[in-house]
N, C-alpha and C. Protein backbone atom coordinates (compact mmCIF):
# COMPACT_ATOMS: atom_id res chain seq x y z
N UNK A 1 17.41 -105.13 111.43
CA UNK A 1 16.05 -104.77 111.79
C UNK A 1 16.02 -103.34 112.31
N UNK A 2 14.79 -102.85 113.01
CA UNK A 2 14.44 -101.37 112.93
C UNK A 2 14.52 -101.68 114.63
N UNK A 3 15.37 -100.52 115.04
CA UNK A 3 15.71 -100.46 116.23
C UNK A 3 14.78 -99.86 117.26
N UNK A 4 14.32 -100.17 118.26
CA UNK A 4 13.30 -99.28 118.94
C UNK A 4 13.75 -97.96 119.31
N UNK A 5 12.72 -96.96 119.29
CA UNK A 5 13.23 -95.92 120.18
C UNK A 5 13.06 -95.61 121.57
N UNK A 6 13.76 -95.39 122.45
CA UNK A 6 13.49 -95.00 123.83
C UNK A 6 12.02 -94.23 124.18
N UNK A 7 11.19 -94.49 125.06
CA UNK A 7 10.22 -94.24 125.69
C UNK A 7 10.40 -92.50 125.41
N UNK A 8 11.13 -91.90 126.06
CA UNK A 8 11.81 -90.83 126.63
C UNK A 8 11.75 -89.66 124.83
N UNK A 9 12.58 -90.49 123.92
CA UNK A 9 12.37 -89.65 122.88
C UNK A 9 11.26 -89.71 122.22
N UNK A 10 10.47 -90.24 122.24
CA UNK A 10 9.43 -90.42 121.30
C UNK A 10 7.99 -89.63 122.12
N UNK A 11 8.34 -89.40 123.41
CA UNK A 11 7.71 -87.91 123.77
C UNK A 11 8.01 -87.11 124.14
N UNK A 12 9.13 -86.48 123.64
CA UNK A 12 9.93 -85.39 123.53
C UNK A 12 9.43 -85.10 121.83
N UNK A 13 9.19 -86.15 121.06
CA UNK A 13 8.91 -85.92 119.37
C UNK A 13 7.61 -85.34 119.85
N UNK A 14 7.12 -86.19 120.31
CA UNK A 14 5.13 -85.55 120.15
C UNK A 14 5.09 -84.17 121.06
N UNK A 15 5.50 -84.33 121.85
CA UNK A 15 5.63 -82.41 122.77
C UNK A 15 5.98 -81.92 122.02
N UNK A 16 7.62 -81.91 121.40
CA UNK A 16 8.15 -80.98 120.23
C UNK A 16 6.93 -80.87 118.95
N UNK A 17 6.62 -81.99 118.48
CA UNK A 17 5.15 -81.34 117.55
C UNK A 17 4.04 -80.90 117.98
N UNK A 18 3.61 -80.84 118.86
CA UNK A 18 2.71 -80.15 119.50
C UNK A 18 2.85 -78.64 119.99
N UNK A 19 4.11 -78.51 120.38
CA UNK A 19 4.16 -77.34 120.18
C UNK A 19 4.71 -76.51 119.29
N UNK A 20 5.36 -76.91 118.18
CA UNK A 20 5.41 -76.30 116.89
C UNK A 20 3.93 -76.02 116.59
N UNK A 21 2.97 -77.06 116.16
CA UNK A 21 1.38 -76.76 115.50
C UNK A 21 0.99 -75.96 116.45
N UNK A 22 0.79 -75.73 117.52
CA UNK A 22 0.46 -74.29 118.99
C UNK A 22 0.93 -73.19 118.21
N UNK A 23 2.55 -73.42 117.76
CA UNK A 23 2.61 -72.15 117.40
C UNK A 23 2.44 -71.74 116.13
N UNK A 24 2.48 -72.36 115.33
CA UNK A 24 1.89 -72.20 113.69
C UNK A 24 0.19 -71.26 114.35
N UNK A 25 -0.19 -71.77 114.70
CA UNK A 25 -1.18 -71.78 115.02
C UNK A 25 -1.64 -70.23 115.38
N UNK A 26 -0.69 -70.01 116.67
CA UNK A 26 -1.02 -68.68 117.50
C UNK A 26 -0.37 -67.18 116.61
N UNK A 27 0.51 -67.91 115.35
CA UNK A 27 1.31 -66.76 115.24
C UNK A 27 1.06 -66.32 113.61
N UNK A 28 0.21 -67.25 113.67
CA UNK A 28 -0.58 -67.14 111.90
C UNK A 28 -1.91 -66.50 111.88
N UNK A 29 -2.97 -66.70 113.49
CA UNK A 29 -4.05 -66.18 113.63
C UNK A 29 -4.34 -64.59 113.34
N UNK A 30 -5.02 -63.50 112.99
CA UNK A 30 -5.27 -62.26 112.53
C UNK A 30 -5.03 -61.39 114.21
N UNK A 31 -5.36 -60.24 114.43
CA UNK A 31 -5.11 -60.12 115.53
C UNK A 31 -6.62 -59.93 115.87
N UNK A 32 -6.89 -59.65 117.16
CA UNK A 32 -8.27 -59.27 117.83
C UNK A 32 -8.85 -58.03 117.42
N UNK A 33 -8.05 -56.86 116.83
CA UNK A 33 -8.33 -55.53 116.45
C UNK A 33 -8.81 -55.71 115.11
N UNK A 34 -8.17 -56.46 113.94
CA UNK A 34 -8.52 -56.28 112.94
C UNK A 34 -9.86 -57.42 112.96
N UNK A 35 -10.26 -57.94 113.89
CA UNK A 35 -11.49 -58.81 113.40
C UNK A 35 -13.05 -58.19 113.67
N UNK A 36 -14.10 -58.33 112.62
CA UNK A 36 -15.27 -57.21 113.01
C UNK A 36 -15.94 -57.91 114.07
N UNK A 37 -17.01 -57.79 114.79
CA UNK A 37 -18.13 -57.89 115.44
C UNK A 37 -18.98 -58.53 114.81
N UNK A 38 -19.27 -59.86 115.05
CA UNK A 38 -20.36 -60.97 113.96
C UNK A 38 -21.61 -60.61 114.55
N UNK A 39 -22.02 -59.90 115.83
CA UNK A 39 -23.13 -59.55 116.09
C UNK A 39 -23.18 -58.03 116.52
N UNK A 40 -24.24 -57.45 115.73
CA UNK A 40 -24.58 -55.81 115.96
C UNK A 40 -25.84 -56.18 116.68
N UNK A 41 -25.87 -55.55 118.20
CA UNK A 41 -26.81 -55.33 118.55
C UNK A 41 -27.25 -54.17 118.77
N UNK A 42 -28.94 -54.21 118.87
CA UNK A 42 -29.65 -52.86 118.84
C UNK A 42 -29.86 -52.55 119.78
N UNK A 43 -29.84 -51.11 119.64
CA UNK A 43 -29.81 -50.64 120.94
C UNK A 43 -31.62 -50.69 121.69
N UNK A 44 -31.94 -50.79 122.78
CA UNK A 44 -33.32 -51.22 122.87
C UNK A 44 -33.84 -49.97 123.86
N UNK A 45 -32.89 -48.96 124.13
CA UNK A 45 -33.67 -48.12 125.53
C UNK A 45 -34.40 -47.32 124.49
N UNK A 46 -34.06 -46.48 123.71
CA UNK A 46 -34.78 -45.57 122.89
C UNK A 46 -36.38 -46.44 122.46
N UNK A 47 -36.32 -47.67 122.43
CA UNK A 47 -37.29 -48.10 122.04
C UNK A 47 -38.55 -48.16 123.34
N UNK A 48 -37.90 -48.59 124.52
CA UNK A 48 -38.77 -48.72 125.54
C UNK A 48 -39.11 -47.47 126.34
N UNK A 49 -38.10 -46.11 125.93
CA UNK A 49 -38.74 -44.94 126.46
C UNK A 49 -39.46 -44.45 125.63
N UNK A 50 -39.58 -44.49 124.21
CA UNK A 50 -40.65 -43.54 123.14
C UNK A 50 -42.05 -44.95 123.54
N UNK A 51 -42.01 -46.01 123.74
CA UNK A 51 -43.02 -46.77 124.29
C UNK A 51 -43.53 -46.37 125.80
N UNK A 52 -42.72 -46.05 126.47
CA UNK A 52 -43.67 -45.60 128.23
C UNK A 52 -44.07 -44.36 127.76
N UNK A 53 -43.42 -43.47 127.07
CA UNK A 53 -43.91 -41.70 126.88
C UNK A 53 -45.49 -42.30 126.09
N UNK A 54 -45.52 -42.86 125.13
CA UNK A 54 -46.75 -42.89 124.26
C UNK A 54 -47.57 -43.61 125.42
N UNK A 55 -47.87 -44.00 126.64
CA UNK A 55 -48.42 -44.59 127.09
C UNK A 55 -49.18 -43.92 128.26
């Protein structure tokens, strides 16, 4: 028959895979420099000073 495994190794297996996929993970990601800006915002002062001058 199929022998049990100790308490002890069988979370030492799941830590050890867990942190393999962590690092697949961290060391496959792009870096922070090469990623663009998903939001351009506008700039809004130029808008609210040519609005008080016209006023």
């Amino acid at each position: 028959m199929n022998d049990d495994l100790p308490d002890r190794t069988v979370l030492l297996i799941i830590l050890a895979t867990l942190l393999l996929v962590f690092t697949l993970i961290f060391s496959l990601r792009p870096a922070q420099k090469n990623l663009q800006p998903a939001i351009q915002w506008k700039d809004t002062t130029q808008n609210t000073t040519s609005e008080v001058l016209q006023i």
